[in-house]
Protein backbone atom coordinates (compact mmCIF):
# COMPACT_ATOMS: atom_id res chain seq x y z
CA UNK A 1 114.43 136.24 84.70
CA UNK A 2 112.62 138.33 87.51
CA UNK A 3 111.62 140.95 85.05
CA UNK A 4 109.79 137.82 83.18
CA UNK A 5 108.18 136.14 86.00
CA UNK A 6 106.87 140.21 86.95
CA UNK A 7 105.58 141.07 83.74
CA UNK A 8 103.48 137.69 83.92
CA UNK A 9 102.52 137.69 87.65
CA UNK A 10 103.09 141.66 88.61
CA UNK A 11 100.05 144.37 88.65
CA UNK A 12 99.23 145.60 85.30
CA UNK A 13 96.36 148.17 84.62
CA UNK A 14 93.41 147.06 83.05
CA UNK A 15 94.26 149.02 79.73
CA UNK A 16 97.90 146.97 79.64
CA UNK A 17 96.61 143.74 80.69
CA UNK A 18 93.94 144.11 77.31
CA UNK A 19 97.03 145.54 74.92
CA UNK A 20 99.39 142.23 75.98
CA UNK A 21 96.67 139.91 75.33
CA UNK A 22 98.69 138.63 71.99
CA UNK A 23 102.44 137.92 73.67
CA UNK A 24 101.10 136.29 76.62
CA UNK A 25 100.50 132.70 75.42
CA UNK A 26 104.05 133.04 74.47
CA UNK A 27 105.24 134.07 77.55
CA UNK A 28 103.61 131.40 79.26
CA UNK A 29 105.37 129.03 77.20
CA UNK A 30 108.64 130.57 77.77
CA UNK A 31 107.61 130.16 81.79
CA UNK A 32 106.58 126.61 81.50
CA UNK A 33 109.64 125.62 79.29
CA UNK A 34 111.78 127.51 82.26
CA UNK A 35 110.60 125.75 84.83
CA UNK A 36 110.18 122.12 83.23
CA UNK A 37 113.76 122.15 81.55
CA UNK A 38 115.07 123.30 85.06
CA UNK A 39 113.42 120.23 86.40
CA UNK A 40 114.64 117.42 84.14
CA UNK A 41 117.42 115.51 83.29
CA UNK A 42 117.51 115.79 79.34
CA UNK A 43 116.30 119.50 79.03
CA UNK A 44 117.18 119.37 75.42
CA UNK A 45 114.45 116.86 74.51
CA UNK A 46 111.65 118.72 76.08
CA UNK A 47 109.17 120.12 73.38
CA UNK A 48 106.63 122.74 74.24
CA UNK A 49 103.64 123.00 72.09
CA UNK A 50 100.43 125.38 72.37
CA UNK A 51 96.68 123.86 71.09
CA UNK A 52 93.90 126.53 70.76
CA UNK A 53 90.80 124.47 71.74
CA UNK A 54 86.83 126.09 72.52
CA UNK A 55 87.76 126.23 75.99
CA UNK A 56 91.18 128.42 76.16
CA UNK A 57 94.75 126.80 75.29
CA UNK A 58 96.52 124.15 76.18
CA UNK A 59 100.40 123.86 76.55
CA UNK A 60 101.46 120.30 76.03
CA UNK A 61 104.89 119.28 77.19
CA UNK A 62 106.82 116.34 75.85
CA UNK A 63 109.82 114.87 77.52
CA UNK A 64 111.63 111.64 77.90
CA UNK A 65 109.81 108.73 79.66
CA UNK A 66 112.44 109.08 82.40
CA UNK A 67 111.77 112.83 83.34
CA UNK A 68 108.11 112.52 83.34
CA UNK A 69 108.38 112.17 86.97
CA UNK A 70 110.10 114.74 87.64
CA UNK A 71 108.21 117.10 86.37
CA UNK A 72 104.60 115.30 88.09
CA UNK A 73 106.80 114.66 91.25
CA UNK A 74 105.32 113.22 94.02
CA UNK A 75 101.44 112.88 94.14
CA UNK A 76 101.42 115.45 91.19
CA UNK A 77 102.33 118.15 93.84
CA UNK A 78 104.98 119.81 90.97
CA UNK A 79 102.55 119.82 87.98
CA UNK A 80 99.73 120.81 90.46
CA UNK A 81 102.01 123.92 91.10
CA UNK A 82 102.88 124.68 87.38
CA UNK A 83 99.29 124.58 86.31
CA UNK A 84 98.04 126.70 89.40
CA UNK A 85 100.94 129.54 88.19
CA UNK A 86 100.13 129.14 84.66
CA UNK A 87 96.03 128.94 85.76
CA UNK A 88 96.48 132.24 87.77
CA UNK A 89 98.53 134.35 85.00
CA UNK A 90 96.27 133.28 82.93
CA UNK A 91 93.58 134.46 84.96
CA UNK A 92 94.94 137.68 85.29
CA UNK A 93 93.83 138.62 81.37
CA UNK A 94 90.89 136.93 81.41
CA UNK A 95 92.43 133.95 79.34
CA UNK A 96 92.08 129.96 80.22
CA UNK A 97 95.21 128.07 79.75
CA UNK A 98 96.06 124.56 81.04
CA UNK A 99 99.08 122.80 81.06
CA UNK A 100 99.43 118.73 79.94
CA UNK A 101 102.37 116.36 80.19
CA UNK A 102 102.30 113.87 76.99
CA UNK A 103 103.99 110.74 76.68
């Protein structure tokens, strides 16, 4: 798991940063599936999905009604912290992704 969380977050040249564009989204996914199945009660009914949009991608979770606040928590201090991890690997390849909890 550490060797996943470094490839997204660790220093990369600028030349490997541009030549992992293509696996990234999917690695973000993976990180955001982690961390949100980790978090809730029924981890086998959350569904990650990935919508291209004008403005960069979007990963949209779906969970039960029940776990949605567990993965907002209090004041929206969790899903403030997913999207500013997600935001800032992101960032890192020149790439805008955002991260949206559906009912």
């Amino acid at each position: 798991m550490f060797g996943f969380i470094k490839k997204l977050f660790g220093g990369e040249s600028a030349a490997e940063s541009c030549a992992a564009k293509s696996g990234d989204l999917h690695d973000l996914e993976d990180f955001v599936e982690y961390v949100v199945k980790s978090l809730v009660d029924s981890p086998d009914e959350v569904k990650i999905t990935t919508v291209n949009g004008k403005e960069g991608a979007t990963i949209q979770v779906r969970c039960r009604k029940e776990d949605i606040g567990k993965i907002v928590g209090k004041r929206g201090k969790i899903i403030m912290a997913i999207r500013s991890l997600v935001s800032g690997a992101a960032g890192r390849r020149r790439q805008r992704v955002s991260v949206d909890v559906l009912d």
